[in-house]
Every structure is written in structure tokens, then in C-alpha cells.
N, C-alpha and C. Protein backbone atom coordinates (compact mmCIF):
# COMPACT_ATOMS: atom_id res chain seq x y z
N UNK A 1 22.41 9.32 19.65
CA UNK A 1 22.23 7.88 19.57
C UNK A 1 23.26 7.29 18.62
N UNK A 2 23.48 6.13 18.43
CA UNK A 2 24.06 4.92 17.85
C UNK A 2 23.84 4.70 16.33
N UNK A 3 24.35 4.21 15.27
CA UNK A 3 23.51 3.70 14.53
C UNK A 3 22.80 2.79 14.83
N UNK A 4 22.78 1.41 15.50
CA UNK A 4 21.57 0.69 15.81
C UNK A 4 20.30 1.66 16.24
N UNK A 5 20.37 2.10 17.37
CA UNK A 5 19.65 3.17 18.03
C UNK A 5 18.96 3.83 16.83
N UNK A 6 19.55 4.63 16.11
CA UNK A 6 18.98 5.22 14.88
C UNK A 6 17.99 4.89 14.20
N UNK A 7 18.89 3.56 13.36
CA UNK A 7 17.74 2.39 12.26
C UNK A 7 17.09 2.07 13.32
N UNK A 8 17.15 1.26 14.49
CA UNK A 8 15.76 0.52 15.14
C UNK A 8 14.53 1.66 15.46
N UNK A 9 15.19 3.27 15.92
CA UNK A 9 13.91 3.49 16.03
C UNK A 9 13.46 4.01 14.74
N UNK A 10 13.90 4.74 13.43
CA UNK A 10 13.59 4.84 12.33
C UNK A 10 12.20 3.59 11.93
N UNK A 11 12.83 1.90 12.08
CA UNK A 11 12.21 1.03 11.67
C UNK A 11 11.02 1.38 12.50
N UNK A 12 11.00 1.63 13.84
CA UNK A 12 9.85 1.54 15.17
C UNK A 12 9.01 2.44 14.82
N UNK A 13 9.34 3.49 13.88
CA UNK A 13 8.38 4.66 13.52
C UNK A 13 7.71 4.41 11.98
N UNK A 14 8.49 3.55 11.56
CA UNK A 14 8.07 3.27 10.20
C UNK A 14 6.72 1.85 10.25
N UNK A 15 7.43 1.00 11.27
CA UNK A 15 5.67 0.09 11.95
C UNK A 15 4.66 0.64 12.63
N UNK A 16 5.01 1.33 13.68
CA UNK A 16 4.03 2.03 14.17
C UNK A 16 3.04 2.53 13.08
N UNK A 17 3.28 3.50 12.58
CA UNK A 17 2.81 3.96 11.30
C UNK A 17 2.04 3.33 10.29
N UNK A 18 2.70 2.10 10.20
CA UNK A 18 2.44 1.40 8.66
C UNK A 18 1.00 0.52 9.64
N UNK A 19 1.19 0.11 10.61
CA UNK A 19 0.22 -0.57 11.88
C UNK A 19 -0.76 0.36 12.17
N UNK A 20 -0.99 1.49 12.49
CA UNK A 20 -2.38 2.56 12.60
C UNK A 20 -3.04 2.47 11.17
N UNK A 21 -1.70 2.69 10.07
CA UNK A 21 -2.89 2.90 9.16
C UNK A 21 -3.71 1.35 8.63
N UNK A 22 -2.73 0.43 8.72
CA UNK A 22 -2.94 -0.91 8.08
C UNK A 22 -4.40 -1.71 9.41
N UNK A 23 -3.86 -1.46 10.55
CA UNK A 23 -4.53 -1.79 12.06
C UNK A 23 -4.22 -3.15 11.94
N UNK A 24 -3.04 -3.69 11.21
CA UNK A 24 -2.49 -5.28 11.41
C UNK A 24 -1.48 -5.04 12.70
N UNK A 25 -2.24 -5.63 13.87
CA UNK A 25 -0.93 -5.62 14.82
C UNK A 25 0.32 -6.38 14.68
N UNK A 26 0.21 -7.13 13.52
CA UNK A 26 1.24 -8.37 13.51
C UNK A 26 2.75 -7.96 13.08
N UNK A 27 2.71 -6.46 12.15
CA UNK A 27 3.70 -5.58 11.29
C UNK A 27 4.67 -5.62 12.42
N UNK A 28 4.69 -4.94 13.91
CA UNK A 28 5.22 -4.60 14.63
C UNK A 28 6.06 -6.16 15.09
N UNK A 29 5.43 -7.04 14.99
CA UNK A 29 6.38 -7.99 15.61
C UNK A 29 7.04 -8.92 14.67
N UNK A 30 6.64 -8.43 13.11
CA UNK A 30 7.06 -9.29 11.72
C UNK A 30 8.83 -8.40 11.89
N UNK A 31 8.69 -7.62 12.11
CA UNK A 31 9.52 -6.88 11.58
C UNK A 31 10.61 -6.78 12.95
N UNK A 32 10.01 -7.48 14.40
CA UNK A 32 10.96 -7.56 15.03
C UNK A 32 11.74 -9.55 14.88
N UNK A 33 10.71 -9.78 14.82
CA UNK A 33 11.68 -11.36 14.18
C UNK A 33 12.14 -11.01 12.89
N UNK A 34 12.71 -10.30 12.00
CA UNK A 34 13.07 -9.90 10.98
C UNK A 34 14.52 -9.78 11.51
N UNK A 35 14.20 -8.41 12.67
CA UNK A 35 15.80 -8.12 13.05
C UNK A 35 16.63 -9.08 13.87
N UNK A 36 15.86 -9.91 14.55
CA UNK A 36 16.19 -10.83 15.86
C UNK A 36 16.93 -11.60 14.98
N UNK A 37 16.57 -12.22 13.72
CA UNK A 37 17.29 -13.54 12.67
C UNK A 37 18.41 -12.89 12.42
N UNK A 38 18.41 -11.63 12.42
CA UNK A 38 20.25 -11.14 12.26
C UNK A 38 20.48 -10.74 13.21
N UNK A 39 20.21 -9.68 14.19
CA UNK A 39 21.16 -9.05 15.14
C UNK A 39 19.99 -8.75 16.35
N UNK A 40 20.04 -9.40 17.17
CA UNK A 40 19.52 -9.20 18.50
C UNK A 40 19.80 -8.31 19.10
N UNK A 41 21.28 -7.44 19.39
CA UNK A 41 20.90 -6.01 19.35
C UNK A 41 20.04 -4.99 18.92
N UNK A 42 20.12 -4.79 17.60
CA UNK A 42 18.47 -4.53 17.07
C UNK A 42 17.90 -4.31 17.26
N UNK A 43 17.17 -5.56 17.31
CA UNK A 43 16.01 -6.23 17.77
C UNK A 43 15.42 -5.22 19.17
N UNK A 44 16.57 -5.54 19.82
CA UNK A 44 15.81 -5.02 21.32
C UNK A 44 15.90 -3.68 21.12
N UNK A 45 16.81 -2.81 20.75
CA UNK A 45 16.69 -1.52 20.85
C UNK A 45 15.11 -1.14 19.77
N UNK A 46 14.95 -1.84 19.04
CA UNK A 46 13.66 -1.80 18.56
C UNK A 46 12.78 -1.74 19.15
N UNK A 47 12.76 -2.95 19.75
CA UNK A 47 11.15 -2.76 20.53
C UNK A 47 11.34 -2.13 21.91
N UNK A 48 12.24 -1.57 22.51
CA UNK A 48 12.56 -0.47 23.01
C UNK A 48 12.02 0.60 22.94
N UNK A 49 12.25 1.05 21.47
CA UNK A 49 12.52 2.35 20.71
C UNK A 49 10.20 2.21 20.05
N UNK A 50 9.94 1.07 20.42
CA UNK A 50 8.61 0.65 19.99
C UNK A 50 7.60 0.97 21.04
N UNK A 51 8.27 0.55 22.29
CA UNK A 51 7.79 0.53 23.34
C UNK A 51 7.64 2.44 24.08
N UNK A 52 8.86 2.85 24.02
CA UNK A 52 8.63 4.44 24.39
C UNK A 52 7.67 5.01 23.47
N UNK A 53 7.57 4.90 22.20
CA UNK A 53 6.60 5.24 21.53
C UNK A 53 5.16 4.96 21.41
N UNK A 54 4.70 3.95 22.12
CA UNK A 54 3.67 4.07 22.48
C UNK A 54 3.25 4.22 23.96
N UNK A 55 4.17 4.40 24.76
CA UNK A 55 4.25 5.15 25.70
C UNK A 55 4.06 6.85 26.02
N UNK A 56 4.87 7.42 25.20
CA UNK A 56 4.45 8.61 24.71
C UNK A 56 3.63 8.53 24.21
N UNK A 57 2.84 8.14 23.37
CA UNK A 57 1.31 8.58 22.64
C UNK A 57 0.33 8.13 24.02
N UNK A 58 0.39 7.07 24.22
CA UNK A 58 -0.61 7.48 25.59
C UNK A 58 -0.47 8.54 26.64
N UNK A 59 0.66 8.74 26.67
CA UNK A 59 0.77 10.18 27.74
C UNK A 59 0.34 11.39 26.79
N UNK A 60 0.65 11.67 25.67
CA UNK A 60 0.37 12.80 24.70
C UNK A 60 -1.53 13.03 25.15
N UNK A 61 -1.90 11.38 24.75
CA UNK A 61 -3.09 11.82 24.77
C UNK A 61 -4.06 12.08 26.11
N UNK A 62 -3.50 11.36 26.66
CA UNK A 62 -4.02 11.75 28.18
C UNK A 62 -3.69 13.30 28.74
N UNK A 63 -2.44 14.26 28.15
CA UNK A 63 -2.54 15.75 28.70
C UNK A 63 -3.46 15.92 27.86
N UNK A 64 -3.73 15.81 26.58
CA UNK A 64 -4.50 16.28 25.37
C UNK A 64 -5.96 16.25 26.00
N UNK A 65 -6.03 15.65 26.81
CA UNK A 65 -7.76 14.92 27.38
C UNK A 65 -8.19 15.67 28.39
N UNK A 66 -7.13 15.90 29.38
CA UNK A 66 -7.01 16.54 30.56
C UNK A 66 -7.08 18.00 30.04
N UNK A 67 -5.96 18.16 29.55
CA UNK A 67 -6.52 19.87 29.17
C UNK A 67 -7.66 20.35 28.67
N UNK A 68 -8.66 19.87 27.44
CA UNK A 68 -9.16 19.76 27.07
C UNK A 68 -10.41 19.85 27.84
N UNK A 69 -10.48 18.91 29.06
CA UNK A 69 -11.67 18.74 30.09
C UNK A 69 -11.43 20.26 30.75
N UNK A 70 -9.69 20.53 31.61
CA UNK A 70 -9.60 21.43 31.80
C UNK A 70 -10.75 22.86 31.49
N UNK A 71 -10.26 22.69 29.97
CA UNK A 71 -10.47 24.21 29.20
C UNK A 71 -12.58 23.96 29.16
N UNK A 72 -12.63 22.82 28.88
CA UNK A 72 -14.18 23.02 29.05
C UNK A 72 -15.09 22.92 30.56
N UNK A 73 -14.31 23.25 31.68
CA UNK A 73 -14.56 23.25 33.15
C UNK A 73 -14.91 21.51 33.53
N UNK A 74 -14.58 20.78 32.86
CA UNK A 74 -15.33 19.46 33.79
C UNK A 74 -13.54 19.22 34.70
N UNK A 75 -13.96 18.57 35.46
CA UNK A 75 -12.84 17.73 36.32
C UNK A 75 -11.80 17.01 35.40
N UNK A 76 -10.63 16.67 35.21
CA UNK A 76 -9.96 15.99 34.62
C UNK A 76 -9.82 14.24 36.02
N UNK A 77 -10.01 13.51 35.05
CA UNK A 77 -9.92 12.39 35.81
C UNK A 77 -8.62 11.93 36.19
């Protein structure tokens, strides 16, 4: 990756984060009008880099669920 690429998802992992533990959904989008007032590149590779990431955690947890049902014989939905 890029340095933008880099810092935006660095920042995208550092809201995510600071947002589960805090449960303020607002962190995630303070911090993208933060980058947007300087560099709209950024910005988007941010919530990009915001967006795959909670993309992946819903897929994480859905094999996590499925296997899980798997290993205890019920049907996986």
C-alpha cells in the first residue's frame, strides 16, 4: 500500500477500536470529516479501509458461528 493507504487504514483501526470500546458511533465519522477538511483522498481511502473492516468482522463472525453450529451437530443457517 501507499502512505495514504497506510495512515487511513492505521486511523480506520484506531476508530474502529476506540468505537467498540467507547460504543460512540459518532468517532468513526468525527474523524472522517477531520480528514475530508484536509485531503479527500484520505478521507475516502479511510472509510474504505473502514468499510472492509467491518466487512471482515461480519464474515469472521459468521464462519465463527457456522463452524461452531457445525462442531455442535445443529444445521448452520
Amino acid at each position: 500500500m501507499g502512505i495514504t493507504d497506510d495512515i487511513a487504514d492505521e486511523l480506520a483501526i484506531e476508530a474502529l477500536k476506540l468505537e467498540k470500546a467507547t460504543g460512540d458511533e459518532k468517532i468513526v465519522n468525527k474523524v472522517s470529516e477531520i480528514l475530508g477538511a484536509s485531503s479527500q483522498t484520505t478521507q475516502e481511502a479511510y472509510l474504505t479501509s473502514v468499510r472492509v473492516r467491518r466487512a471482515e468482522e461480519r464474515a469472521r463472525t459468521f464462519l465463527a458461528d457456522t463452524a461452531a453450529a457445525l462442531k455442535s451437530g445443529e444445521t448452520p443457517d
